[in-house]
Protein backbone atom coordinates (compact mmCIF):
# COMPACT_ATOMS: atom_id res chain seq x y z
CA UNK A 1 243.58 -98.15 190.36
CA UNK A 2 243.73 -97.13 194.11
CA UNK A 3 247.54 -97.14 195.31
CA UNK A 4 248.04 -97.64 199.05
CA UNK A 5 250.55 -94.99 198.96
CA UNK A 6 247.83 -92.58 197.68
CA UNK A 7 245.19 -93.59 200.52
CA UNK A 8 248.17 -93.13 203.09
CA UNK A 9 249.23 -89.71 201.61
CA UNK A 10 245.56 -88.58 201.43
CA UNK A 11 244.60 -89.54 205.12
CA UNK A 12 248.14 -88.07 206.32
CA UNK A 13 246.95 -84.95 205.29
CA UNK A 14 243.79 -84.71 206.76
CA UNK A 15 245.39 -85.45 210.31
CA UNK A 16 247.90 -82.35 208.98
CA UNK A 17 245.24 -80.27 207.70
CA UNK A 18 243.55 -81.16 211.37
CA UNK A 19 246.64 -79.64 213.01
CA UNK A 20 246.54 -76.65 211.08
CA UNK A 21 242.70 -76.22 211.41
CA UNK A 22 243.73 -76.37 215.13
CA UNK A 23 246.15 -73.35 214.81
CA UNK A 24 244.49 -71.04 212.86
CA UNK A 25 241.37 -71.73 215.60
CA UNK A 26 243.66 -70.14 218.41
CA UNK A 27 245.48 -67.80 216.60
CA UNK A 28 242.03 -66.53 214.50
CA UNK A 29 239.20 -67.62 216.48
CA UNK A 30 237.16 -67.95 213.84
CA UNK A 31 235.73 -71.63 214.41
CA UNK A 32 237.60 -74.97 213.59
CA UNK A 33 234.55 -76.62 211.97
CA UNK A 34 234.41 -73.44 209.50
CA UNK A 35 237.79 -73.69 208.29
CA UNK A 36 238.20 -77.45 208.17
CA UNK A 37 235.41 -77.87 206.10
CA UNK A 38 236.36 -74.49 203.66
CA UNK A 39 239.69 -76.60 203.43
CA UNK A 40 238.12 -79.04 201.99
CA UNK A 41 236.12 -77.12 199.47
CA UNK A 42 239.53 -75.98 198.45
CA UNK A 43 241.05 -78.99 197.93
CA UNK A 44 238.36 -80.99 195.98
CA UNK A 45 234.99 -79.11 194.54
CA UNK A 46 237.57 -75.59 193.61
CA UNK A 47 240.84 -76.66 193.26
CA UNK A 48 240.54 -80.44 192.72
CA UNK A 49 243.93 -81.38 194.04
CA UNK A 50 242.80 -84.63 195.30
CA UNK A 51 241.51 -87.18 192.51
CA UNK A 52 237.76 -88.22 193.07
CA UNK A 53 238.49 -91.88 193.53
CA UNK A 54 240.18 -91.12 196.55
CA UNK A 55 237.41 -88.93 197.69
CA UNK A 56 235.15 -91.98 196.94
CA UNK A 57 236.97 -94.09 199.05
CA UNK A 58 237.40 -91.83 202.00
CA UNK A 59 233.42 -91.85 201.63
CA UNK A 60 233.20 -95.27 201.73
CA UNK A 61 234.98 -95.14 205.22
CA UNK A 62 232.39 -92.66 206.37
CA UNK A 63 230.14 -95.22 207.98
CA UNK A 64 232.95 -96.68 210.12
CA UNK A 65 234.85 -93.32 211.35
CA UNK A 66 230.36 -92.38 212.04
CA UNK A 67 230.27 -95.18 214.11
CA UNK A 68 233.80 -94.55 215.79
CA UNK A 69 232.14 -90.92 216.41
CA UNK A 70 229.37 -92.41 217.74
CA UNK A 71 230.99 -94.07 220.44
CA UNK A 72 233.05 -91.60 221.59
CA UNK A 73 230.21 -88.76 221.92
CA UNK A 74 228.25 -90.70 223.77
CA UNK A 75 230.93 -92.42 225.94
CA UNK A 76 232.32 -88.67 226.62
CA UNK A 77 228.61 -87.58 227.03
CA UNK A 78 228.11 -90.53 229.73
CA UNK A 79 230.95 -90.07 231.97
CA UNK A 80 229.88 -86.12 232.28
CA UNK A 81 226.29 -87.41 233.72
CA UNK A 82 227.36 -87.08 237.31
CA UNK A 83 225.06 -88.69 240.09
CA UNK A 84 226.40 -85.88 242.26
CA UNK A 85 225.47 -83.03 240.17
CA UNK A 86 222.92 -80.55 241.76
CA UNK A 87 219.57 -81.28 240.74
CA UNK A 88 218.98 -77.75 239.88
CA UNK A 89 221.08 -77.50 237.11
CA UNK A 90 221.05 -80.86 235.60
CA UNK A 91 217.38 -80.35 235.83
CA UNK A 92 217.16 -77.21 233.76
CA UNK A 93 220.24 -78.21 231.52
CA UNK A 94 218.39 -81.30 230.55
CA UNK A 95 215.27 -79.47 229.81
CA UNK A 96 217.30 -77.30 227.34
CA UNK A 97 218.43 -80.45 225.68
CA UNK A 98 215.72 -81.84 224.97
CA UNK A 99 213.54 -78.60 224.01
CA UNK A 100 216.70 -77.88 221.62
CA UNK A 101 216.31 -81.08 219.44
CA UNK A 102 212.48 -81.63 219.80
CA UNK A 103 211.02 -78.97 218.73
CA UNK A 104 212.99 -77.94 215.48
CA UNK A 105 212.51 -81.21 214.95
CA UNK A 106 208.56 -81.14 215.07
CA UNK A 107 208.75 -77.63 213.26
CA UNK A 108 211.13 -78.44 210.41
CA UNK A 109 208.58 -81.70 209.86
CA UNK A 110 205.80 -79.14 209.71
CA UNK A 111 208.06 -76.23 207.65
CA UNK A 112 209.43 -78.94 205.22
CA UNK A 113 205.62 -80.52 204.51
CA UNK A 114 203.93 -77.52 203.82
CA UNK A 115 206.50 -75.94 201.57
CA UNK A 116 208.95 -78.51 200.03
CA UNK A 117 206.27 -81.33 199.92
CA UNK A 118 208.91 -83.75 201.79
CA UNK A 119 207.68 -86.37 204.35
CA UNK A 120 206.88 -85.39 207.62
CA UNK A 121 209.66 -88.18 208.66
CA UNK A 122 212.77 -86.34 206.34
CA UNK A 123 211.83 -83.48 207.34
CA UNK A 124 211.64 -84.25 211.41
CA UNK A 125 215.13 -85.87 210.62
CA UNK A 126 216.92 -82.86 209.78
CA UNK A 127 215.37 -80.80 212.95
CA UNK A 128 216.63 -83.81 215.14
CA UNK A 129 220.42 -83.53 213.26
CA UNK A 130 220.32 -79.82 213.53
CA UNK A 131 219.19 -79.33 217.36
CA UNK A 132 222.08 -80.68 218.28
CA UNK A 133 224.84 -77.67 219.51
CA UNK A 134 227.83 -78.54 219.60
CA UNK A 135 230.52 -79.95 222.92
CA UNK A 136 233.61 -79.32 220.87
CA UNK A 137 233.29 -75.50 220.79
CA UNK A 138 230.92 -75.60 223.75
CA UNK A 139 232.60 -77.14 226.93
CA UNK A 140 236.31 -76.22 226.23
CA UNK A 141 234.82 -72.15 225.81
CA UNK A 142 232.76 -72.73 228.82
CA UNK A 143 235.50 -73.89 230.34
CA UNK A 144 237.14 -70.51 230.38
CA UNK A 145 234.56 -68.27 230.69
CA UNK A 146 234.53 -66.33 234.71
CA UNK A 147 230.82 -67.96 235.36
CA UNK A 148 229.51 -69.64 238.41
CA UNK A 149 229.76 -73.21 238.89
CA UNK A 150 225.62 -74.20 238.67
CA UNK A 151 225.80 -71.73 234.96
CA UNK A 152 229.18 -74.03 234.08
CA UNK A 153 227.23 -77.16 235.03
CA UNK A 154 224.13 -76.30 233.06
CA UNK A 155 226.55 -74.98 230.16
CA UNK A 156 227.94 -78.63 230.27
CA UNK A 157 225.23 -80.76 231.09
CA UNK A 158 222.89 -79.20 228.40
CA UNK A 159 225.78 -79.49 225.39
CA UNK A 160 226.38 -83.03 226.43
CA UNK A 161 222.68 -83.85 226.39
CA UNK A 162 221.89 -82.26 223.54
CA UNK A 163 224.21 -84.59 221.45
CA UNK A 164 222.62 -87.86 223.01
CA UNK A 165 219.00 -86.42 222.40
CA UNK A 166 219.94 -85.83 219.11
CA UNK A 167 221.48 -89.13 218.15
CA UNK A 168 218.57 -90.94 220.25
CA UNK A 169 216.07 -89.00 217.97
CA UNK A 170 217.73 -89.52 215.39
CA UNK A 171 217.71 -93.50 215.44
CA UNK A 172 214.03 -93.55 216.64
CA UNK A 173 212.72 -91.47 213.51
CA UNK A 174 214.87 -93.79 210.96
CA UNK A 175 213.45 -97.05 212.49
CA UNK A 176 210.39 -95.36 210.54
CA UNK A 177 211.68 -95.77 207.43
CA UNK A 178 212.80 -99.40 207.75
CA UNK A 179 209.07 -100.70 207.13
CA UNK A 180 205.28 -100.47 207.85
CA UNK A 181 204.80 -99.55 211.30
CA UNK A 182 201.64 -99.04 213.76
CA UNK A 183 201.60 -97.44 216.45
CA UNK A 184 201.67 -100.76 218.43
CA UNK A 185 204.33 -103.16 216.50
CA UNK A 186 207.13 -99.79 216.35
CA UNK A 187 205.80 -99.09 220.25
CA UNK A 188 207.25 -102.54 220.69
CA UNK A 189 210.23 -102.54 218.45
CA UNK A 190 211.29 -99.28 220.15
CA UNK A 191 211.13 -101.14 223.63
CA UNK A 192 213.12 -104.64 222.01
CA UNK A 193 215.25 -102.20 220.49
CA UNK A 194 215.99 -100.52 223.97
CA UNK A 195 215.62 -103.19 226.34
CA UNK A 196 218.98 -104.95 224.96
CA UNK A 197 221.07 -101.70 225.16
CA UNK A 198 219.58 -101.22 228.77
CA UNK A 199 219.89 -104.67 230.01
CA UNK A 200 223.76 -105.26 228.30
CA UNK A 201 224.99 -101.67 229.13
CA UNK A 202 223.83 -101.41 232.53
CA UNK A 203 225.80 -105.86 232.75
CA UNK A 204 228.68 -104.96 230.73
CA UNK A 205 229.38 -101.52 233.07
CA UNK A 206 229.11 -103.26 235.99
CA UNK A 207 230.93 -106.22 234.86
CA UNK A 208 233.80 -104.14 233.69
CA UNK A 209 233.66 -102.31 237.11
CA UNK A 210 234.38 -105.51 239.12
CA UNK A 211 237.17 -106.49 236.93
CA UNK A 212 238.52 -103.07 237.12
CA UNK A 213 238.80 -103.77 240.85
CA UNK A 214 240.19 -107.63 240.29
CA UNK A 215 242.52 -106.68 237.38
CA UNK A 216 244.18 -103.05 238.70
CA UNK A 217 246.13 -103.05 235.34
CA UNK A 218 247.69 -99.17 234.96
CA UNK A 219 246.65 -99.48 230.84
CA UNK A 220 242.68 -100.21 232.18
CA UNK A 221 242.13 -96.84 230.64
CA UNK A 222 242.98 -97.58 227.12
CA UNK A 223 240.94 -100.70 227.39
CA UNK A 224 238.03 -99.11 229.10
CA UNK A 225 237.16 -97.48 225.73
CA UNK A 226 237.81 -101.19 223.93
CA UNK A 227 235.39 -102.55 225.91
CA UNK A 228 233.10 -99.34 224.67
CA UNK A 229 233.87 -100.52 221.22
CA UNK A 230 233.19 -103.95 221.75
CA UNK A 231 229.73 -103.26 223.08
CA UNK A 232 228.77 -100.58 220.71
CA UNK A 233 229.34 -104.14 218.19
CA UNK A 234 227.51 -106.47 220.04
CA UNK A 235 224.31 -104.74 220.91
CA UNK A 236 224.64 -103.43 217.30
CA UNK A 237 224.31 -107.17 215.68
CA UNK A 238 222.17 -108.48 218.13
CA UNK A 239 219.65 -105.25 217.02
CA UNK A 240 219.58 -103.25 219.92
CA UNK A 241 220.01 -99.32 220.13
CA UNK A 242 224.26 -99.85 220.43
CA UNK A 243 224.27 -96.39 221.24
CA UNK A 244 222.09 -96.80 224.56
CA UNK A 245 224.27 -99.26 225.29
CA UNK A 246 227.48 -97.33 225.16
CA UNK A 247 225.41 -94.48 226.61
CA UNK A 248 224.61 -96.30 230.07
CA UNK A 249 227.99 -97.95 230.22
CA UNK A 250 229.59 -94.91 230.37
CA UNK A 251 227.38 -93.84 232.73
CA UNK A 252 228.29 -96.50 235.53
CA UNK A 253 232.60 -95.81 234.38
CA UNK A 254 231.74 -92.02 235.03
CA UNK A 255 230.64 -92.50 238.27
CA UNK A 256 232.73 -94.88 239.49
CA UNK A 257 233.96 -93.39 242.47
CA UNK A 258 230.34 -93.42 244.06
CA UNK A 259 229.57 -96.74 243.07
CA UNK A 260 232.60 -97.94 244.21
CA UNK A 261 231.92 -96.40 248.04
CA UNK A 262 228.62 -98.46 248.18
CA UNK A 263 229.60 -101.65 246.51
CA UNK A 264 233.27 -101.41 248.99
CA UNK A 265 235.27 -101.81 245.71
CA UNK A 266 238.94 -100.03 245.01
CA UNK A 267 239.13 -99.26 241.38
CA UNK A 268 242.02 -97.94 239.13
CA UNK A 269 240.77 -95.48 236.58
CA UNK A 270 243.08 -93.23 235.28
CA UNK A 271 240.81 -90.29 234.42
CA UNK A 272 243.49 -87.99 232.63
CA UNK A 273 245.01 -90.86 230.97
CA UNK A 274 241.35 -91.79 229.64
CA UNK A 275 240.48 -88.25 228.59
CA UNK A 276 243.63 -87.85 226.51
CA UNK A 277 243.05 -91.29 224.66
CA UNK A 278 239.47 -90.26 224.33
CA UNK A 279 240.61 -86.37 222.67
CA UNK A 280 243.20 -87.80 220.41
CA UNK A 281 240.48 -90.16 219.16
CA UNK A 282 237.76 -86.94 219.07
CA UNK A 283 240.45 -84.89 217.16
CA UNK A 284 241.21 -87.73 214.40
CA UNK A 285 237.43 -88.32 213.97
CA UNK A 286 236.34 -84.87 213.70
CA UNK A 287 238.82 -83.18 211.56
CA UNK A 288 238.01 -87.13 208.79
CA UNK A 289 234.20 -85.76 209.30
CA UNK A 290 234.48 -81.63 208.95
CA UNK A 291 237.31 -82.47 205.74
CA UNK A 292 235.44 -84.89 204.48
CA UNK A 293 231.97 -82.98 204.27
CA UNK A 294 233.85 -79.82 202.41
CA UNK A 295 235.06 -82.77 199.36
CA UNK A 296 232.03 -83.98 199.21
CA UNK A 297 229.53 -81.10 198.95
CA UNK A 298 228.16 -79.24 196.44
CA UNK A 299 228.20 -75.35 196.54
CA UNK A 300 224.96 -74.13 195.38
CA UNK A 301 223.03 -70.77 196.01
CA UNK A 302 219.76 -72.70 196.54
CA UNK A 303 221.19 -74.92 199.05
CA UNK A 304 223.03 -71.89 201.04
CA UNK A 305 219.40 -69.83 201.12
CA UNK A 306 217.70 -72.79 202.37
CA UNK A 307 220.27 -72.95 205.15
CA UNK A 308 220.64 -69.39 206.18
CA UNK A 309 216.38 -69.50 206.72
CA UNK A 310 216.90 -72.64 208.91
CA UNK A 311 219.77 -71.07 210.98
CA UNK A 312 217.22 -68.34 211.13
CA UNK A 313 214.51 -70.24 212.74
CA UNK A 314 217.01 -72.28 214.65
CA UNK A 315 218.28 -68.59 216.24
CA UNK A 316 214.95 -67.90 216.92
CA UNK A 317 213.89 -71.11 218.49
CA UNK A 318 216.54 -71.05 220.80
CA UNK A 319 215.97 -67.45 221.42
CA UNK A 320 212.81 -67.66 222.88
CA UNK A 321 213.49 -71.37 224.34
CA UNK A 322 216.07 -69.45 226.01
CA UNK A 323 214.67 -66.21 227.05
CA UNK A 324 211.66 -67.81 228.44
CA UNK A 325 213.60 -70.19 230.69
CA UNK A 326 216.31 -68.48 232.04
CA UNK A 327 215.23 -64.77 233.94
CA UNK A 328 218.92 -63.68 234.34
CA UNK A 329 219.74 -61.57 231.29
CA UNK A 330 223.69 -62.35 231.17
CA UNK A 331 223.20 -65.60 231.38
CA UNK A 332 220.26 -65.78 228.79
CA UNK A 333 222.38 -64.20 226.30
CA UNK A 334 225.79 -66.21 227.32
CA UNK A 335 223.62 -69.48 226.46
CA UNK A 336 221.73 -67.96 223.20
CA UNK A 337 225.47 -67.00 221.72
CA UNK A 338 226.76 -70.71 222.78
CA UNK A 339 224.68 -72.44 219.39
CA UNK A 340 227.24 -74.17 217.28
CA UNK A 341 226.20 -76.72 215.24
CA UNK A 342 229.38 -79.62 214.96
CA UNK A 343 230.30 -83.06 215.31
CA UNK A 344 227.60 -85.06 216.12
CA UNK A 345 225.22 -82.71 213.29
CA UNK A 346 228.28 -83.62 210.97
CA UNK A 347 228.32 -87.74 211.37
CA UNK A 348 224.55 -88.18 211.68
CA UNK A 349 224.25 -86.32 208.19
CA UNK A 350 226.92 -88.49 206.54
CA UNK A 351 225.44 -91.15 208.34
CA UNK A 352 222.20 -90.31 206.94
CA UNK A 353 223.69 -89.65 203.36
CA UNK A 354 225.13 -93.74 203.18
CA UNK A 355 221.81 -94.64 203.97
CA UNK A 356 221.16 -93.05 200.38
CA UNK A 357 217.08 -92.01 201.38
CA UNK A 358 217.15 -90.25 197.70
CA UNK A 359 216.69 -87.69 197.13
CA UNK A 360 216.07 -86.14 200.77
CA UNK A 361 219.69 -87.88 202.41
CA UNK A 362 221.58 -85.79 199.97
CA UNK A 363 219.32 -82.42 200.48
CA UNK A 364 220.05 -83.03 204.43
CA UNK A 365 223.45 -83.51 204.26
CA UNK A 366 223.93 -80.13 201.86
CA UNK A 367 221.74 -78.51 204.47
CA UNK A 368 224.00 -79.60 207.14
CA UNK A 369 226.88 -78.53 205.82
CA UNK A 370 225.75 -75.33 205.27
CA UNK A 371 223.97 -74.46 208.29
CA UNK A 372 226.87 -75.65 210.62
CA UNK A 373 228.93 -72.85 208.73
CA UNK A 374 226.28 -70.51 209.57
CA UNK A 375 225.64 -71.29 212.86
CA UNK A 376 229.76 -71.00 214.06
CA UNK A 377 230.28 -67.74 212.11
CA UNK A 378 226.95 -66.31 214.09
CA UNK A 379 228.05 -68.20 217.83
CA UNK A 380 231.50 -66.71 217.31
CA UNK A 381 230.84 -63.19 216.13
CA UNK A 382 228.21 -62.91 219.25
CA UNK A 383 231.09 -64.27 221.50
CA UNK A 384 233.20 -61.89 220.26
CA UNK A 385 230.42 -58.95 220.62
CA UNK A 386 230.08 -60.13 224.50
CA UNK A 387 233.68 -60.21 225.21
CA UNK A 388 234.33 -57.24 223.92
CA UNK A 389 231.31 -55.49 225.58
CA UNK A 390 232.56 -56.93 229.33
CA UNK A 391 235.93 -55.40 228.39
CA UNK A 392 234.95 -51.65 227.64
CA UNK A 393 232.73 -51.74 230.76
CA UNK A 394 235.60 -53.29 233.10
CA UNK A 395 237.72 -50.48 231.16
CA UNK A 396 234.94 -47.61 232.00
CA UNK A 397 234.75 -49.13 236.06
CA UNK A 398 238.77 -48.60 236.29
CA UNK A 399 238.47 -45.05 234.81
């Protein structure tokens, strides 16, 4: 039997182990994701200190903490789309978004066909999980880096993108597997499907904006991302794409300030006050997700080949992508080194798992776990390479 005081114990040391995944990021660098989920290797498939049946249940709660996820990447991802941001860089940072999910997406269909024998659709899945780099490591690092303010844009625009590609992707390509489709009936599913996240983010933002100005309450913050919850729900039982929805909601509460100069309205959004509810949220969610996928998976030898070829191609996608795009070499090799794989690869894989697609949700989800190891250990060693390249020549320019 399941005691409360061993569920309460269990998740009260996930938020710890969080804390100390936290530390030993600043004080080692090496990446968060990487040792949260090793942490959880050692705790369940090596040193089985945890009994299974709690493991079971904290698997069970995957699907809500997903859709918790869910709504916070794309609510943070939202409020970063500025309507003031240069078209320039938004331009190019969005093409990199979408070029980074799209076309492992369309390869790994082709790759995982011709020499697995899985369905093009399984196999498109796990290009559209994987393209996704990660904001976590991304826009905090970026953040620090001595770069100039269209690079820093780009940097931020593309990471946040590239998780709402992702998830978009994501949902259109498992609609697929919910029935028979032609090309006309799923055509108009996908527009049904949109049209209510469209119609109810775009009432709900505005809504929310006029009673923002009516209301003026100095907690509108904390109930800013209620209202995100609520409408992730709705949208979600009335069948429409719920994370659209929160998508374009966020949207209109990220630009507030320039809708409220040409509507005349005074609003009170505490924007620090927002982002700290928002980060203590991110923090709880990610370190349940990273944790949780180190129980859970398997260590095998086939699994970890499979996923060191895929980072491969991934590197090498992105490479040329890349390379192709961008003419200035520093920042070509600034944005090749910034490839994480994280959160949002993390939930839509256990996401993907619950929806138990057997045998190919369970081969995606080991693939996942392993390839978002890879893909930190290679971002951060090149980091690391880069940093301490500018540092000898700064060194050599002083001498």
């Amino acid at each position: 039997m399941i005691s409360t005081d061993g569920i309460l114990i269990t998740l009260a040391l996930i938020i710890l182990i969080g804390y100390v995944g936290d530390y030993l990021f600043r004080l080692t660098r090496v990446p968060e994701a990487v040792i949260l989920m090793l942490i959880g290797i050692l705790l369940v498939p090596i040193g089985h200190i945890i009994p299974i049946k709690y493991v079971t249940l904290l698997r069970e709660l995957a699907p809500l903490f997903g859709d918790i996820a869910l709504v916070m990447i794309m609510f943070d991802g939202g409020r970063k789309i500025s309507f003031r941001t240069p078209l320039s860089s938004s331009g190019l940072g969005l093409t990199l978004a979408t070029l980074d999910v799209v076309i492992p997406s369309a390869l790994l269909a082709v790759i995982m066909y011709s020499f697995f024998n899985w369905p093009l659709v399984y196999g498109a899945i796990l290009g559209a999980i994987l393209g996704e780099t990660t904001t976590t490591v991304i826009v905090p690092l970026a953040t620090r880096l001595v770069i100039s303010d269209s690079v820093y844009n780009m940097i931020v625009i593309e990471a946040t993108f590239n998780s709402v590609v992702s998830i978009l992707l994501f949902y259109l390509l498992t609609i697929l597997l919910t029935g028979q489709f032609s090309i006309l009936s799923y055509t108009r599913y996908v527009i049904s499907y949109f049209s209510i996240a469209v119609f109810l983010g775009l009432v709900m933002g505005m809504l929310w904006l006029l009673a923002l100005n009516w209301v003026k309450s100095t907690k509108a913050y904390a109930v800013t991302i209620g209202i995100a919850f609520l409408l992730y729900g709705v949208v979600d039982l009335l069948g429409g794409a719920a994370v659209v929805a929160v998508l374009i909601f966020a949207i209109i509460i990220g630009n507030h300030e320039v809708i409220s100069e040409y509507m005349g309205l005074r609003l009170n959004i505490d924007e620090d006050r927002l982002n700290v509810v928002e980060d203590e949220l991110e923090f709880l969610v990610r370190t349940f997700f990273y944790v949780l996928i180190g129980m859970i998976s398997i260590i095998s030898l086939y699994y970890a080949l499979l996923a060191l070829v895929i980072t491969g191609l991934l590197l090498a996608i992105r490479y040329i992508e890349i390379f192709s795009i961008i003419k200035d070499s520093k920042t070509s090799t600034l944005l090749f080194a910034l490839a994480p794989r994280g959160l949002t690869a993390a939930v839509l894989a256990s996401i993907f798992l619950n929806m138990n697609y057997q045998p190919y949700s369970t081969h995606v989800f080991l693939v996942t776990f392993m390839v978002i190891i890879f893909t930190n250990i290679v971002s951060s060693g090149l980091l690391s390479i880069m940093v301490k390249t500018k540092v000898k020549s700064e060194e050599q320019k002083v001498k």
